[in-house]
N, C-alpha and C. Protein backbone atom coordinates (compact mmCIF):
# COMPACT_ATOMS: atom_id res chain seq x y z
N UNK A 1 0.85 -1.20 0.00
CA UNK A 1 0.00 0.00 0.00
C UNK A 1 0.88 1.24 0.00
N UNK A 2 0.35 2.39 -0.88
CA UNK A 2 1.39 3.42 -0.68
C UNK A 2 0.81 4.15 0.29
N UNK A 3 2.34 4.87 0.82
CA UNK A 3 1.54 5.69 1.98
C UNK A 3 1.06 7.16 1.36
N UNK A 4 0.16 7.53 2.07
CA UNK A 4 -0.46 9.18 1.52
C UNK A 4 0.98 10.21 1.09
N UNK A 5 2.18 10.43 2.15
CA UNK A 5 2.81 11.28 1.60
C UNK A 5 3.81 10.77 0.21
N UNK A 6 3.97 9.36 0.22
CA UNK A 6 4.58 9.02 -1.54
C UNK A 6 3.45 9.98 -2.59
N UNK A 7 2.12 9.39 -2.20
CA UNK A 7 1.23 9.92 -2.62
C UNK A 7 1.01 11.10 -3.55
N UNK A 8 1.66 12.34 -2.35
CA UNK A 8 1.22 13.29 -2.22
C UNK A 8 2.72 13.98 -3.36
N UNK A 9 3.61 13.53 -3.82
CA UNK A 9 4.35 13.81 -5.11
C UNK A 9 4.24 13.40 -6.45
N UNK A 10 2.91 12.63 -6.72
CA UNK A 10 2.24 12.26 -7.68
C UNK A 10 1.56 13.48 -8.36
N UNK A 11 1.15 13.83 -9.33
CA UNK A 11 -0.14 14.76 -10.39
C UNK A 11 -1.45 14.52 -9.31
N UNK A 12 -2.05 15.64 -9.08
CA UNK A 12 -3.14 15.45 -8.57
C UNK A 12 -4.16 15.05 -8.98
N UNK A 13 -5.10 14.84 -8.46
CA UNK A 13 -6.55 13.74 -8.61
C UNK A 13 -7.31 13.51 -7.59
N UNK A 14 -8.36 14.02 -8.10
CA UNK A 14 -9.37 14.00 -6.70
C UNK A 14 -10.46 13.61 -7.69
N UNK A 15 -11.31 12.80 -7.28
CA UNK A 15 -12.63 12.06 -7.74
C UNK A 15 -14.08 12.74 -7.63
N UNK A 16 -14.77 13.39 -8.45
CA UNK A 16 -15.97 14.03 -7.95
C UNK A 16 -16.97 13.18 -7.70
N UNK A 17 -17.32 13.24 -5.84
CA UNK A 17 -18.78 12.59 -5.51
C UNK A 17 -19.66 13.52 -5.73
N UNK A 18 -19.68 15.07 -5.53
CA UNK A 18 -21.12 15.66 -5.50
C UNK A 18 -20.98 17.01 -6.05
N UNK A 19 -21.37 17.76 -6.61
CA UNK A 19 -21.43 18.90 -6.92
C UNK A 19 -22.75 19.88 -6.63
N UNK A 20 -22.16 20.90 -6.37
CA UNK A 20 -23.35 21.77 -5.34
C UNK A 20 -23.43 23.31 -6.11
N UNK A 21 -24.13 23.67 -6.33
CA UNK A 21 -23.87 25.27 -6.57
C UNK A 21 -24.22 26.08 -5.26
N UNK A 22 -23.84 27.38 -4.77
CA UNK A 22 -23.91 28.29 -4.20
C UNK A 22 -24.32 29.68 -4.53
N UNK A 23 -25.68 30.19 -4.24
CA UNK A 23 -25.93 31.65 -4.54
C UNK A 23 -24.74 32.30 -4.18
N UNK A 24 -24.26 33.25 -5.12
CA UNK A 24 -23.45 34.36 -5.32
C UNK A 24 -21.31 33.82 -4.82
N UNK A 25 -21.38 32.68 -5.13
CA UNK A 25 -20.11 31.85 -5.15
C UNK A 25 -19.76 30.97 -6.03
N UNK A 26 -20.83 30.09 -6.80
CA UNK A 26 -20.70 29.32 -7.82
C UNK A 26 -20.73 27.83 -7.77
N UNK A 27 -20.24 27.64 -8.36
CA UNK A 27 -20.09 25.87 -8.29
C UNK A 27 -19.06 25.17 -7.35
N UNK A 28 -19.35 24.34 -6.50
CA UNK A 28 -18.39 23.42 -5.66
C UNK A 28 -18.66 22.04 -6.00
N UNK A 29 -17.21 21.57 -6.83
CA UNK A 29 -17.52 19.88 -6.59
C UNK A 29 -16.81 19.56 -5.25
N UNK A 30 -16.96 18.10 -4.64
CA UNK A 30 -16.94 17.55 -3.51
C UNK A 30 -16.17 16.42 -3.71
N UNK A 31 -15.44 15.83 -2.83
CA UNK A 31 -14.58 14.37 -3.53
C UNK A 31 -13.26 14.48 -2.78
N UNK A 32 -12.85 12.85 -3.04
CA UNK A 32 -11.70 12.61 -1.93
C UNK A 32 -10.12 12.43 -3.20
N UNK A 33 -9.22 12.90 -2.38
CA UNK A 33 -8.05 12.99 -3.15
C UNK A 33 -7.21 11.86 -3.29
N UNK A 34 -7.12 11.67 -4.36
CA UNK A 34 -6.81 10.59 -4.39
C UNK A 34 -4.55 10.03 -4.04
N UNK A 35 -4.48 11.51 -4.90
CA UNK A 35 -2.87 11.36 -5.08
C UNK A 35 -2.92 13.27 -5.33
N UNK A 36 -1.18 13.70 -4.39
CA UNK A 36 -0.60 15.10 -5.13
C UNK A 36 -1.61 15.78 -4.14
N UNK A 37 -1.25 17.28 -4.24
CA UNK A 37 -1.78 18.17 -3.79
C UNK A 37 -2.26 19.49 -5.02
N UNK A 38 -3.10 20.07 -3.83
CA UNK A 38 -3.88 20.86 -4.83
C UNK A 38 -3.68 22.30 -3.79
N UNK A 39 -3.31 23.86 -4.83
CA UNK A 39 -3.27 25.46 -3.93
C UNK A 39 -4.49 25.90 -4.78
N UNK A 40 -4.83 26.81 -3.78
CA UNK A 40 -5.83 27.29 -4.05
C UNK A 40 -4.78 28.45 -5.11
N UNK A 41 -5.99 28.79 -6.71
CA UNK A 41 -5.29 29.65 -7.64
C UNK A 41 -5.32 28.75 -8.53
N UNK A 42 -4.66 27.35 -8.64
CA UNK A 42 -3.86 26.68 -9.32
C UNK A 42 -5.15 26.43 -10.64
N UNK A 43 -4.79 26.08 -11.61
CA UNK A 43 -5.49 25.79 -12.76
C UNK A 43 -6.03 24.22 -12.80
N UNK A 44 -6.79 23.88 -13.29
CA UNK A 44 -6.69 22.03 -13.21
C UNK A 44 -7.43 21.96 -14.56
N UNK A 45 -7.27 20.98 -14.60
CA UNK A 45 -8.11 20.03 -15.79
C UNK A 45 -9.51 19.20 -14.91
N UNK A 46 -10.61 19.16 -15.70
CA UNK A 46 -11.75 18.64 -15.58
C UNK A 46 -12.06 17.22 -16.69
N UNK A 47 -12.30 16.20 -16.42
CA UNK A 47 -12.30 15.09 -17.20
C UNK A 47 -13.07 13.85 -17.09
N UNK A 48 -14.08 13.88 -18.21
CA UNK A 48 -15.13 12.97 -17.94
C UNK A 48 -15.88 13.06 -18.81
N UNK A 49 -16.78 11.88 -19.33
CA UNK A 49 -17.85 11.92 -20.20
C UNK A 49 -18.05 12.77 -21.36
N UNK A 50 -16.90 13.26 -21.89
CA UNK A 50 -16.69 14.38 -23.42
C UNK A 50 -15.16 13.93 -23.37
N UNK A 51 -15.20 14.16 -24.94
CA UNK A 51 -13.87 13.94 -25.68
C UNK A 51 -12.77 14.95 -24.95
N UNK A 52 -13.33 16.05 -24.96
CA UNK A 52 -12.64 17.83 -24.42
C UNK A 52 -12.20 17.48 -23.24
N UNK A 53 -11.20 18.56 -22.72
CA UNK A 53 -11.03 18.36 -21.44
C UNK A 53 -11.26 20.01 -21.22
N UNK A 54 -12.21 20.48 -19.90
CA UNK A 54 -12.24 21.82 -19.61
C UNK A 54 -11.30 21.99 -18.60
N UNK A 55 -10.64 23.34 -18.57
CA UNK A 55 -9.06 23.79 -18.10
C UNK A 55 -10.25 25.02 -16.73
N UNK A 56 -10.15 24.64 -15.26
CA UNK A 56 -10.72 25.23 -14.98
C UNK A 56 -9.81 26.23 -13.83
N UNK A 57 -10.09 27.19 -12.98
CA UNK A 57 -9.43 27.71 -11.95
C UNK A 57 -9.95 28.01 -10.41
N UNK A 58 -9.00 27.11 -9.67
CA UNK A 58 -9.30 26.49 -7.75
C UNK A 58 -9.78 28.56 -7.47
N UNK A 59 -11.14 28.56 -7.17
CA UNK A 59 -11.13 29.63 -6.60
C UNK A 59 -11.03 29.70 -5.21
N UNK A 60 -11.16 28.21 -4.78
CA UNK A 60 -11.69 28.32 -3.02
C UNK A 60 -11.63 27.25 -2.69
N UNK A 61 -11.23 26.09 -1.43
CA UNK A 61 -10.76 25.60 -1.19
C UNK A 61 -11.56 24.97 0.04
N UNK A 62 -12.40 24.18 0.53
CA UNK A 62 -12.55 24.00 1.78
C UNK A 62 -12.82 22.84 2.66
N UNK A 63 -12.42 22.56 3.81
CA UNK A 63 -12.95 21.12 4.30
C UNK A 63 -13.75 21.69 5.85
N UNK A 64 -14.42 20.57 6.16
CA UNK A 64 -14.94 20.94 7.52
C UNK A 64 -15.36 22.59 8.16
N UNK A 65 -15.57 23.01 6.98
CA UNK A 65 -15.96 24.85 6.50
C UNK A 65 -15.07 25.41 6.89
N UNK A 66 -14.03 24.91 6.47
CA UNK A 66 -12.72 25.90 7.14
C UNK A 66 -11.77 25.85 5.24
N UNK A 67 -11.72 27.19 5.21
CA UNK A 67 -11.28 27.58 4.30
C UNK A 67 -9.60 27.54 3.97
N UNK A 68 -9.00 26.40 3.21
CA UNK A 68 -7.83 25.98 3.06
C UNK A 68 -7.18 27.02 1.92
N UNK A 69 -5.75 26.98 2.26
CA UNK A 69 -4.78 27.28 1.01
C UNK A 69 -4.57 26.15 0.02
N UNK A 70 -4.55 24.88 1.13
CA UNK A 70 -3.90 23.56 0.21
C UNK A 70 -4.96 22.52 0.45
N UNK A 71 -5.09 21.51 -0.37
CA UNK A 71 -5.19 20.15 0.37
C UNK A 71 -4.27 18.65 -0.66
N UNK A 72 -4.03 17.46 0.60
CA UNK A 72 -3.19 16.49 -0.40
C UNK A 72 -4.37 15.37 0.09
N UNK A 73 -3.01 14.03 -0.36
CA UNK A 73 -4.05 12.90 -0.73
C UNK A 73 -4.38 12.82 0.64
N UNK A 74 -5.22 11.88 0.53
CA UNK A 74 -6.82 11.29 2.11
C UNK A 74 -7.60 12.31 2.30
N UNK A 75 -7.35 13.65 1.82
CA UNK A 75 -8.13 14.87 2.10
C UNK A 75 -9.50 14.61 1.44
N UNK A 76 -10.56 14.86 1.88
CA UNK A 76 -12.28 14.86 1.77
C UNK A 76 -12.50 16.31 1.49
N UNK A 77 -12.64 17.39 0.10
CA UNK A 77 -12.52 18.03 0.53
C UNK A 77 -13.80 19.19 -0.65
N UNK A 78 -14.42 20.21 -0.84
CA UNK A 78 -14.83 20.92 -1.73
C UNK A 78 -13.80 22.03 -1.87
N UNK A 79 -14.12 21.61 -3.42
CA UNK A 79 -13.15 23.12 -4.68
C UNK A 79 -14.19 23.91 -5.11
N UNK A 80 -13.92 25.16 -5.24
CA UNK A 80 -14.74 26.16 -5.33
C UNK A 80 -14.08 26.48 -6.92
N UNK A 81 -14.65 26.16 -8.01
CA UNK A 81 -14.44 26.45 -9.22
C UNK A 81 -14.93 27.64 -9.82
N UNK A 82 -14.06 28.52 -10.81
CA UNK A 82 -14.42 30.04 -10.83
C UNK A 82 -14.87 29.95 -12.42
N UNK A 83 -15.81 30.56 -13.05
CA UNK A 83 -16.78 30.45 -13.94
C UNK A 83 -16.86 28.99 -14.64
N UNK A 84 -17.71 28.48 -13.64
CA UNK A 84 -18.13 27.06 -13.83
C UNK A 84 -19.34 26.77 -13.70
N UNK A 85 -20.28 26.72 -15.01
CA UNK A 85 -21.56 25.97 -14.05
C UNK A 85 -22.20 24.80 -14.00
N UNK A 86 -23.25 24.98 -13.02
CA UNK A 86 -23.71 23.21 -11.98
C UNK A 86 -23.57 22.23 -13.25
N UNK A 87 -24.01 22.77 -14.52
CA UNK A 87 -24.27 21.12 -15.51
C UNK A 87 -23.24 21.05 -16.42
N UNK A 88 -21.60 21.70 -16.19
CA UNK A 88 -20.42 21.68 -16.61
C UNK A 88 -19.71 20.79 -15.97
N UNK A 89 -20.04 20.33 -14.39
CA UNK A 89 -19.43 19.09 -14.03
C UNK A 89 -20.52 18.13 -12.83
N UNK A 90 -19.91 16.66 -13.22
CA UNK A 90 -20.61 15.61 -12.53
C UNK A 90 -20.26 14.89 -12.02
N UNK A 91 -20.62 14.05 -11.10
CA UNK A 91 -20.27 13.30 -10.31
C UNK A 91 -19.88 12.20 -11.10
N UNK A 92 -18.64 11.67 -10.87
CA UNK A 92 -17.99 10.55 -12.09
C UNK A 92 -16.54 11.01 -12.52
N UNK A 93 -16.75 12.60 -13.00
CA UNK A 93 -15.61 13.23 -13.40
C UNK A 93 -14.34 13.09 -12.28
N UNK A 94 -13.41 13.59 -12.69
CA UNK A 94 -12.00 13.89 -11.94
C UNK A 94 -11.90 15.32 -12.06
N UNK A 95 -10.98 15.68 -11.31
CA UNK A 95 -10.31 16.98 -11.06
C UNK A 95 -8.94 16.59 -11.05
N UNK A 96 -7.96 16.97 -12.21
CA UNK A 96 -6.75 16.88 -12.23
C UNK A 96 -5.45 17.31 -12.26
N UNK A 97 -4.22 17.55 -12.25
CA UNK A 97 -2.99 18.35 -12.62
C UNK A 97 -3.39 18.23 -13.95
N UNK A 98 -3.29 19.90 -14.41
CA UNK A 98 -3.23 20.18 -15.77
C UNK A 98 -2.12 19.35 -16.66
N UNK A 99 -2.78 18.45 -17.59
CA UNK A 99 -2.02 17.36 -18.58
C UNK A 99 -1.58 16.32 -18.20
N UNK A 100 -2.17 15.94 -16.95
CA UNK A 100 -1.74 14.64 -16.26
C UNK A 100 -2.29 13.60 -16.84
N UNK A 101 -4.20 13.89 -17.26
CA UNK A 101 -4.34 12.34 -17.54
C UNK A 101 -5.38 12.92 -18.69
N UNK A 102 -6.09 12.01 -19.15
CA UNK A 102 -7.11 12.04 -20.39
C UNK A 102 -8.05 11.28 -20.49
N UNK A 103 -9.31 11.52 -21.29
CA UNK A 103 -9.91 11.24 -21.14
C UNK A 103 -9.93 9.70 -22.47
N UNK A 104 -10.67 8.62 -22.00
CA UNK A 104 -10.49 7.50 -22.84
C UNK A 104 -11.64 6.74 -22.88
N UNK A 105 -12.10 5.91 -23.48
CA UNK A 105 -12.85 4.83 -23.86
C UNK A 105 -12.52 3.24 -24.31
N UNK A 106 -11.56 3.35 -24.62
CA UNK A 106 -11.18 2.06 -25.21
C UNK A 106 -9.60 1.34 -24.24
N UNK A 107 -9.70 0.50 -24.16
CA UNK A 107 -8.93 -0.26 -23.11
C UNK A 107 -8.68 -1.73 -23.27
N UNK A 108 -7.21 -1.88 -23.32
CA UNK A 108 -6.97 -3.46 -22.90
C UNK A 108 -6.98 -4.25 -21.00
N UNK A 109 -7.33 -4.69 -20.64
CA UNK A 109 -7.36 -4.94 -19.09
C UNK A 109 -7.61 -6.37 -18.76
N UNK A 110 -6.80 -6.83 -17.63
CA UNK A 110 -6.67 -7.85 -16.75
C UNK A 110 -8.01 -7.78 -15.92
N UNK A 111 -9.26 -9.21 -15.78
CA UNK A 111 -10.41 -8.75 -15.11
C UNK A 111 -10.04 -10.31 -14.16
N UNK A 112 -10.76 -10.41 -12.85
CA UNK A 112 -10.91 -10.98 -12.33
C UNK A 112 -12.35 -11.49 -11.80
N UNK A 113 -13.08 -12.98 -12.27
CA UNK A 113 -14.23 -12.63 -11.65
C UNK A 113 -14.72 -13.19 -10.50
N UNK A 114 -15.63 -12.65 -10.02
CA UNK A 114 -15.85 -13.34 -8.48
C UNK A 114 -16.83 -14.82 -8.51
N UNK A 115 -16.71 -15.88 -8.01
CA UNK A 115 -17.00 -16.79 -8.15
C UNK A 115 -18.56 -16.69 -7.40
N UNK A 116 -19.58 -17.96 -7.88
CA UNK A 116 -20.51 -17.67 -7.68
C UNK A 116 -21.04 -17.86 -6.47
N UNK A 117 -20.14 -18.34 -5.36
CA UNK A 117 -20.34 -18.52 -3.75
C UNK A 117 -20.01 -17.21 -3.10
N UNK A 118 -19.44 -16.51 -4.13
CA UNK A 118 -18.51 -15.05 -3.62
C UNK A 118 -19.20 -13.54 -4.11
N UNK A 119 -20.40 -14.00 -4.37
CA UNK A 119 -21.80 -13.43 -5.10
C UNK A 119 -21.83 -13.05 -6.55
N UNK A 120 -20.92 -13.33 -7.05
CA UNK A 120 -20.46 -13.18 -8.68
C UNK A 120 -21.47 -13.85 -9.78
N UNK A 121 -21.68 -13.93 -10.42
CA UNK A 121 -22.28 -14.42 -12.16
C UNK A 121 -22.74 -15.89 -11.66
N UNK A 122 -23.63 -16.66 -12.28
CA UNK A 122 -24.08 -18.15 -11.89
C UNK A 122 -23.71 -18.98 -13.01
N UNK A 123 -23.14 -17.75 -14.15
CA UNK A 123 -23.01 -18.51 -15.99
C UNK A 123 -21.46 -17.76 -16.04
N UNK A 124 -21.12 -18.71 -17.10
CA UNK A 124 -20.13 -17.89 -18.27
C UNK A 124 -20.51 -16.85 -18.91
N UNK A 125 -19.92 -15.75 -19.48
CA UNK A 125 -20.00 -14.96 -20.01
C UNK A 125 -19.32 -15.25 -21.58
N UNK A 126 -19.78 -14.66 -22.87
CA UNK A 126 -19.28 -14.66 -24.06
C UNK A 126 -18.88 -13.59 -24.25
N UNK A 127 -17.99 -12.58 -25.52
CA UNK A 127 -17.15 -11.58 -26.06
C UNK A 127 -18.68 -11.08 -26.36
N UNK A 128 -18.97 -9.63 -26.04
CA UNK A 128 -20.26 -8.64 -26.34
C UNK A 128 -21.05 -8.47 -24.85
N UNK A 129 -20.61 -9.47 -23.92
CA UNK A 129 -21.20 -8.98 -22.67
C UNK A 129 -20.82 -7.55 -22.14
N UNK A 130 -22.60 -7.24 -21.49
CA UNK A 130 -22.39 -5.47 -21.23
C UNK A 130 -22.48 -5.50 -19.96
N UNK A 131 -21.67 -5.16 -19.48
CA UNK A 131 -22.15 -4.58 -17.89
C UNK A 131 -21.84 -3.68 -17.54
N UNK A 132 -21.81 -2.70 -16.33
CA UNK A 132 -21.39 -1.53 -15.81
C UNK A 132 -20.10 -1.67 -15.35
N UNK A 133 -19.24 -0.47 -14.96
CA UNK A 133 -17.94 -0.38 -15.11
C UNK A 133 -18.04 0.72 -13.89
N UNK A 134 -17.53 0.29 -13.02
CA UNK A 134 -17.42 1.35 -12.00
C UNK A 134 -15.58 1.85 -11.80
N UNK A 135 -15.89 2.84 -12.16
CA UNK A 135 -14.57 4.04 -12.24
C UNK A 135 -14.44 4.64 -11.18
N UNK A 136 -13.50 4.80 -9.85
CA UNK A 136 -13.67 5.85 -9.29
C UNK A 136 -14.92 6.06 -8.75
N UNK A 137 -15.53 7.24 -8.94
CA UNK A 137 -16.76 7.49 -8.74
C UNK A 137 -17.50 7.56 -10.04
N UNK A 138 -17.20 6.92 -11.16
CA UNK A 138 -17.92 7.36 -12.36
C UNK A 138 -18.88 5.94 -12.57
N UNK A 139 -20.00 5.36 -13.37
CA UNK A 139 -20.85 4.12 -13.13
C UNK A 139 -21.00 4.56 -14.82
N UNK A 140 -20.70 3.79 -15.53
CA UNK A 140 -20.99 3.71 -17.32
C UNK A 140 -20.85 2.15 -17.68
N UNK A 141 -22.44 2.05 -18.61
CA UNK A 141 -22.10 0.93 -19.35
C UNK A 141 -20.54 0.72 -20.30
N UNK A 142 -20.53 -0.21 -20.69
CA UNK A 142 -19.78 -0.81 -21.54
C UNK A 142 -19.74 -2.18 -22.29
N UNK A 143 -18.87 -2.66 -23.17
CA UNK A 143 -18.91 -4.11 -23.48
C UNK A 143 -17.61 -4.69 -23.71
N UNK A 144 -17.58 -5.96 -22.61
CA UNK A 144 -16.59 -6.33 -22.71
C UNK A 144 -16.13 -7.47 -24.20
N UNK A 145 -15.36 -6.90 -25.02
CA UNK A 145 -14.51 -8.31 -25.87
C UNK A 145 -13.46 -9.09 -26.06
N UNK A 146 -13.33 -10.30 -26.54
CA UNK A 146 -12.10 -10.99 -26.23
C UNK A 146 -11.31 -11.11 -27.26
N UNK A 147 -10.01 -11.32 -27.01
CA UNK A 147 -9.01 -11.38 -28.17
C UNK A 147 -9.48 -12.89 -28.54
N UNK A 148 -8.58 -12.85 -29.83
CA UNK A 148 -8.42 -14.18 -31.02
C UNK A 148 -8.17 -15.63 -29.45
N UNK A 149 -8.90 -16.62 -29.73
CA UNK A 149 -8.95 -17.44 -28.75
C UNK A 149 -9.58 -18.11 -27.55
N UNK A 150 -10.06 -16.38 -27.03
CA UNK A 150 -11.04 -17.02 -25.79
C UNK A 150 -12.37 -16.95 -25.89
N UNK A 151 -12.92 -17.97 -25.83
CA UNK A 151 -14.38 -18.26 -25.94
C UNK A 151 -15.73 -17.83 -25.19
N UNK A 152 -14.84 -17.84 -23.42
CA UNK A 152 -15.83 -17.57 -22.74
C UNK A 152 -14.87 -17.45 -20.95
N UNK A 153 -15.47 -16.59 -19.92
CA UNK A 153 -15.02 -16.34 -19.03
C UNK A 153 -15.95 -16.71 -17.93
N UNK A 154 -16.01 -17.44 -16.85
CA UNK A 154 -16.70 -18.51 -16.21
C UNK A 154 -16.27 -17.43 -14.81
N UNK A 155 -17.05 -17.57 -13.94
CA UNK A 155 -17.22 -16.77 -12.56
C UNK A 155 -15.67 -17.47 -11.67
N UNK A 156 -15.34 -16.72 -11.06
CA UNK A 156 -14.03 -17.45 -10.71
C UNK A 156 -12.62 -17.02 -11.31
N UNK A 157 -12.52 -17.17 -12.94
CA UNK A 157 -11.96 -16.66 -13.55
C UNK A 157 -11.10 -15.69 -13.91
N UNK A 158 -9.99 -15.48 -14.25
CA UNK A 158 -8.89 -14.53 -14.34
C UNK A 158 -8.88 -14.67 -16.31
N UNK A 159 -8.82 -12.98 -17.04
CA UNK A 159 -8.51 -13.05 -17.90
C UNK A 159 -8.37 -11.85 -18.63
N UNK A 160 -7.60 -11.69 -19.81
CA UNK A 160 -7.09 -10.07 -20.47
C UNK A 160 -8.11 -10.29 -21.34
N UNK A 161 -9.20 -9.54 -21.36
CA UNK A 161 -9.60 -8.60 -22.41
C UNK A 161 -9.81 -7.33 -22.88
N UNK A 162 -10.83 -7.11 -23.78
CA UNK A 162 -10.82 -5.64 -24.45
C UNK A 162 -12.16 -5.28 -23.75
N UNK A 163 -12.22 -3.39 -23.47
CA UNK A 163 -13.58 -2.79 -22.59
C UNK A 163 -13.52 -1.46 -23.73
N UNK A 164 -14.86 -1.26 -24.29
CA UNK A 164 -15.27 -0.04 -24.67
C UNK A 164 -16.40 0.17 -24.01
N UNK A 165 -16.04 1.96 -23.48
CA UNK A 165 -16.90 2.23 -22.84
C UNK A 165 -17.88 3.27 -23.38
N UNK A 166 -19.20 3.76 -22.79
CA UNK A 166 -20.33 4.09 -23.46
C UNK A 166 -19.82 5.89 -23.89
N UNK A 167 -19.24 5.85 -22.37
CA UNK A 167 -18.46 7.73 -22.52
C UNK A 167 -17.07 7.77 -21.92
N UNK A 168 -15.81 8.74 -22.50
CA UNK A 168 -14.97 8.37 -21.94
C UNK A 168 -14.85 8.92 -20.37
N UNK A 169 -14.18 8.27 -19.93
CA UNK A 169 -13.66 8.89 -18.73
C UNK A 169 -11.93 9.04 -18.39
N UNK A 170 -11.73 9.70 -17.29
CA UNK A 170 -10.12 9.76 -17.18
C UNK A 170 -9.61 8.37 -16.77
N UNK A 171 -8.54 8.10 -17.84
CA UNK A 171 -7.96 6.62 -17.66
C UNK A 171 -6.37 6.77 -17.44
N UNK A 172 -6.33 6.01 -16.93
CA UNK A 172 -4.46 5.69 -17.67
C UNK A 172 -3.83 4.37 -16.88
N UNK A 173 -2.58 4.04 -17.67
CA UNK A 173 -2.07 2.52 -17.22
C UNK A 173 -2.39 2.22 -15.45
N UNK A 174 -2.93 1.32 -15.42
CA UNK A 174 -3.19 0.98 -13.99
C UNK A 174 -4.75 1.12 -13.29
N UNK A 175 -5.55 1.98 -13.70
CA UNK A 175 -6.43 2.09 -13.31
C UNK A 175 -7.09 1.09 -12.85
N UNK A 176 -8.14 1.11 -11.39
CA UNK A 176 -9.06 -0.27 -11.25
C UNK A 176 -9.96 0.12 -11.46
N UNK A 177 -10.56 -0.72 -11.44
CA UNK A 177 -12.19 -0.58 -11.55
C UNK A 177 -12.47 -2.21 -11.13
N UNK A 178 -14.21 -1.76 -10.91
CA UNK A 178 -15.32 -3.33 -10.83
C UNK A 178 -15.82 -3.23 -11.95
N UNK A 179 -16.46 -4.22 -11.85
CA UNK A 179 -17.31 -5.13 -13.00
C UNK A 179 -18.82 -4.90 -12.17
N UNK A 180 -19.63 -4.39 -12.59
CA UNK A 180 -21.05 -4.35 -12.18
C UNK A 180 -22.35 -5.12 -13.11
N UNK A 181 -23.31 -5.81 -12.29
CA UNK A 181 -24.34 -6.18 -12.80
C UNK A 181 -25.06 -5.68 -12.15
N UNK A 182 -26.47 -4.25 -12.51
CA UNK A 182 -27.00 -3.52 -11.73
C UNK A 182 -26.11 -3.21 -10.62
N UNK A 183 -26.65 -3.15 -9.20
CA UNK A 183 -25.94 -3.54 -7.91
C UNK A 183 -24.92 -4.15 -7.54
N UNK A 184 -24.68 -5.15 -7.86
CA UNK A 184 -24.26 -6.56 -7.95
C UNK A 184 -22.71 -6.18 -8.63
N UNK A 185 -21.44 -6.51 -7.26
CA UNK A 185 -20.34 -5.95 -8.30
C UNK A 185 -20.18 -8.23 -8.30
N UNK A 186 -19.60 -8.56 -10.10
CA UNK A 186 -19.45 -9.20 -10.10
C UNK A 186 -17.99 -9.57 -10.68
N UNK A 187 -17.14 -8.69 -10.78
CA UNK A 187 -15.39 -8.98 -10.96
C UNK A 187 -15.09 -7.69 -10.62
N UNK A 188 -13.75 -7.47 -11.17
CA UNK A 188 -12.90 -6.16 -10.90
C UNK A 188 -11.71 -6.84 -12.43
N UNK A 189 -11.16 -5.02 -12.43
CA UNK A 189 -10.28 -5.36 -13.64
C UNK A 189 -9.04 -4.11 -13.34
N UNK A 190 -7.92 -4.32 -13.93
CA UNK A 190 -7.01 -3.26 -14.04
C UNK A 190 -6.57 -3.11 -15.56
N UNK A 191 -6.62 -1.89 -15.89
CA UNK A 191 -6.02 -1.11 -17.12
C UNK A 191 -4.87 -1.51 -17.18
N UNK A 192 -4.48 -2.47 -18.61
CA UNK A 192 -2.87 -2.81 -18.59
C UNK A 192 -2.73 -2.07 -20.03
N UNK A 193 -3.57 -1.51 -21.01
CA UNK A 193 -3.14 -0.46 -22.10
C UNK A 193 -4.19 0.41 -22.40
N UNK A 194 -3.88 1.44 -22.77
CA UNK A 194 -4.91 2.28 -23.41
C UNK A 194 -4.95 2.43 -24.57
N UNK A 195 -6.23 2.06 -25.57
CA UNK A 195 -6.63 1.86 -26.64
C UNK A 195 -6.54 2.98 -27.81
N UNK A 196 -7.41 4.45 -27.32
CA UNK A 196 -7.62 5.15 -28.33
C UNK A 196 -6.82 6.61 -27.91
């Protein structure tokens, strides 16, 4: 496990759970940091669900209503974004170091699935199965396919295939994610290339 301050010399990244607007202050998303630190001023990148990435600026900073200069990783915290509005960002998106990461759809990845005593799938799955893809805080269909060879992936199971997803989101080598059926998480996978 890394510890928070390795962490905290990484590109920043913080995950948006909630976004709020404020009469006569603006938009605040909400979300926990993941890696790096963030000053209030600093510029970031916004990334999620559009090809674009919007370049936005930290107007305000705060946790526990106490108004910060900084915050790093484990921090829980709201950014006060300066001409931003409520349906410019969503819960799913990231908040990032400007040019750190991008936004993607297409992916090679290592999945693991959970066996069916372990509440996972009761069948095999074939290449075109769709399920949800939980990112971070982001929840998007997708469909998983298989390279030249594999036929089918059985609950239990370890195996590399291909994920296109419905919208992109911020990816890059390593990423985890679950495997969702409705509710129901039934594997997990890690990003071993990025596609497009």
């Amino acid at each position: 496990m890394n510890s928070p301050k390795h962490n905290n010399d990484k590109p920043f990244l913080l995950a948006i759970e909630d976004v709020f607007s404020i009469k006569g202050r603006g938009t605040i998303v909400v979300g926990h940091v993941t890696r790096g630190t963030l000053l209030k001023g600093q510029e970031v990148d916004i990334i999620g669900f559009r090809n674009s990435i919007l370049r936005k600026t930290v107007d305000g900073i705060e946790m526990f209503h106490k108004e910060l200069q900084t915050i790093q990783t484990g921090d829980n915290a709201g950014i006060l974004l300066r001409d931003t509005g409520r349906d410019e960002v969503l819960r799913g998106m990231v908040i990032a170091k400007v040019g750190s990461i991008k936004p993607h759809k297409k992916f090679k990845c290592e999945i693991s699935m959970l066996r069916r005593d372990e509440g996972g799938r009761h069948k095999p799955f074939v290449s075109g199965y769709k399920p949800g893809f939980y990112i971070r805080t982001a929840d998007i269909p997708g469909a998983i396919t298989f390279p030249d060879g594999l036929e089918s992936v059985s609950p239990g199971d370890t195996a590399t295939v291909f994920v296109n997803l419905a919208t992109p989101v911020a990816l890059e080598h390593g990423t985890l994610f679950s495997i969702q059926e409705g509710n129901l998480k039934v594997g997990s996978g890690r990003v071993i290339r990025l596609l497009d």
